[in-house]
Protein backbone atom coordinates (compact mmCIF):
# COMPACT_ATOMS: atom_id res chain seq x y z
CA UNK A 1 12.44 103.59 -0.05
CA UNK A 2 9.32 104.91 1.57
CA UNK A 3 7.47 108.37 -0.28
CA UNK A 4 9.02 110.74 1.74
CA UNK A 5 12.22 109.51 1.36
CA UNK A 6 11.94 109.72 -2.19
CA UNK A 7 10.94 113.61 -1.91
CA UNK A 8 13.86 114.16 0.41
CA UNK A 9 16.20 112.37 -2.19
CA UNK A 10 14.52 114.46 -5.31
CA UNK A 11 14.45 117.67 -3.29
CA UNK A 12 18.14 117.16 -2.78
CA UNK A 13 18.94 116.38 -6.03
CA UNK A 14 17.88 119.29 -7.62
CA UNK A 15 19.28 121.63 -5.15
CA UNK A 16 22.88 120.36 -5.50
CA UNK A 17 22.74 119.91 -9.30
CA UNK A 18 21.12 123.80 -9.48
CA UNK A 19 24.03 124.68 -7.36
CA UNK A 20 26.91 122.34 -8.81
CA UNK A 21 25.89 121.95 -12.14
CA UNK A 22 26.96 117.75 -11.39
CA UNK A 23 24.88 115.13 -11.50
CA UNK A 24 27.33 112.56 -9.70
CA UNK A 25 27.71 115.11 -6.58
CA UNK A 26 23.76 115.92 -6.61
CA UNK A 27 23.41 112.15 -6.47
CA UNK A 28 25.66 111.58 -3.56
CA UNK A 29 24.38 114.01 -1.54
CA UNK A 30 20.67 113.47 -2.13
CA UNK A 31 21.78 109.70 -0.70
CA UNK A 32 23.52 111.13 2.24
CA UNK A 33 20.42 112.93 2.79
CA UNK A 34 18.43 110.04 2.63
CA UNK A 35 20.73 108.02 4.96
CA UNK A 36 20.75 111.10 7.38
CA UNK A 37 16.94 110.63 7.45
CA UNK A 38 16.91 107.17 8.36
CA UNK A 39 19.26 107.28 11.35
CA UNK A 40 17.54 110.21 13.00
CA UNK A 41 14.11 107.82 12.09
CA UNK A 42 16.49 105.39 14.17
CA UNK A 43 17.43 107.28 16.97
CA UNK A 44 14.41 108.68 17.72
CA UNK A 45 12.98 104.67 17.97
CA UNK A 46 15.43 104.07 20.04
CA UNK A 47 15.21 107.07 22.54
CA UNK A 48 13.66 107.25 25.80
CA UNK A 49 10.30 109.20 24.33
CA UNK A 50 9.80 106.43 21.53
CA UNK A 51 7.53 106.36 19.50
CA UNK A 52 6.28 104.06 16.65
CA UNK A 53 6.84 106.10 13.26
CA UNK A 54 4.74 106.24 10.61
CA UNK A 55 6.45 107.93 7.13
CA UNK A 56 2.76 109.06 5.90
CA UNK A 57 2.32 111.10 8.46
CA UNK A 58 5.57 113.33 8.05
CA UNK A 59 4.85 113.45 3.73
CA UNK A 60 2.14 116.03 4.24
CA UNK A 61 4.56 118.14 6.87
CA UNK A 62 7.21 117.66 3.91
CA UNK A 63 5.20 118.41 0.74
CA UNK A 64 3.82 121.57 2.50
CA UNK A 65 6.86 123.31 3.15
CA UNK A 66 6.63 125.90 0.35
């Protein structure tokens, strides 16, 4: 699990389990999320415009968003 999927997975986490209240549903999602990330990491390698992807440089994009 690469840094910024960890921050998507914690971000998530604590969303649902503000929201729900339930730790079992906040994990779930915050995997789906996770999951989500990696295909779109996927798809985009295997698109016409691809490009090699490098997690570091999306972390500072993530961790800024206020």
């Amino acid at each position: 699990m690469t840094d910024g999927e960890r921050l998507v997975w914690a971000t998530t986490y604590a969303l649902v389990f503000d929201r729900d209240g339930d730790s079992v549903n906040a994990a779930r999602a915050a995997a789906r999320a996770v999951v989500q990330l990696r295909e779109a990491a996927q798809r985009m390698l295997r698109g016409p415009q691809a490009l090699p992807i490098d997690e570091r440089d999306f972390l500072d994009e993530i961790v800024s968003v206020p």
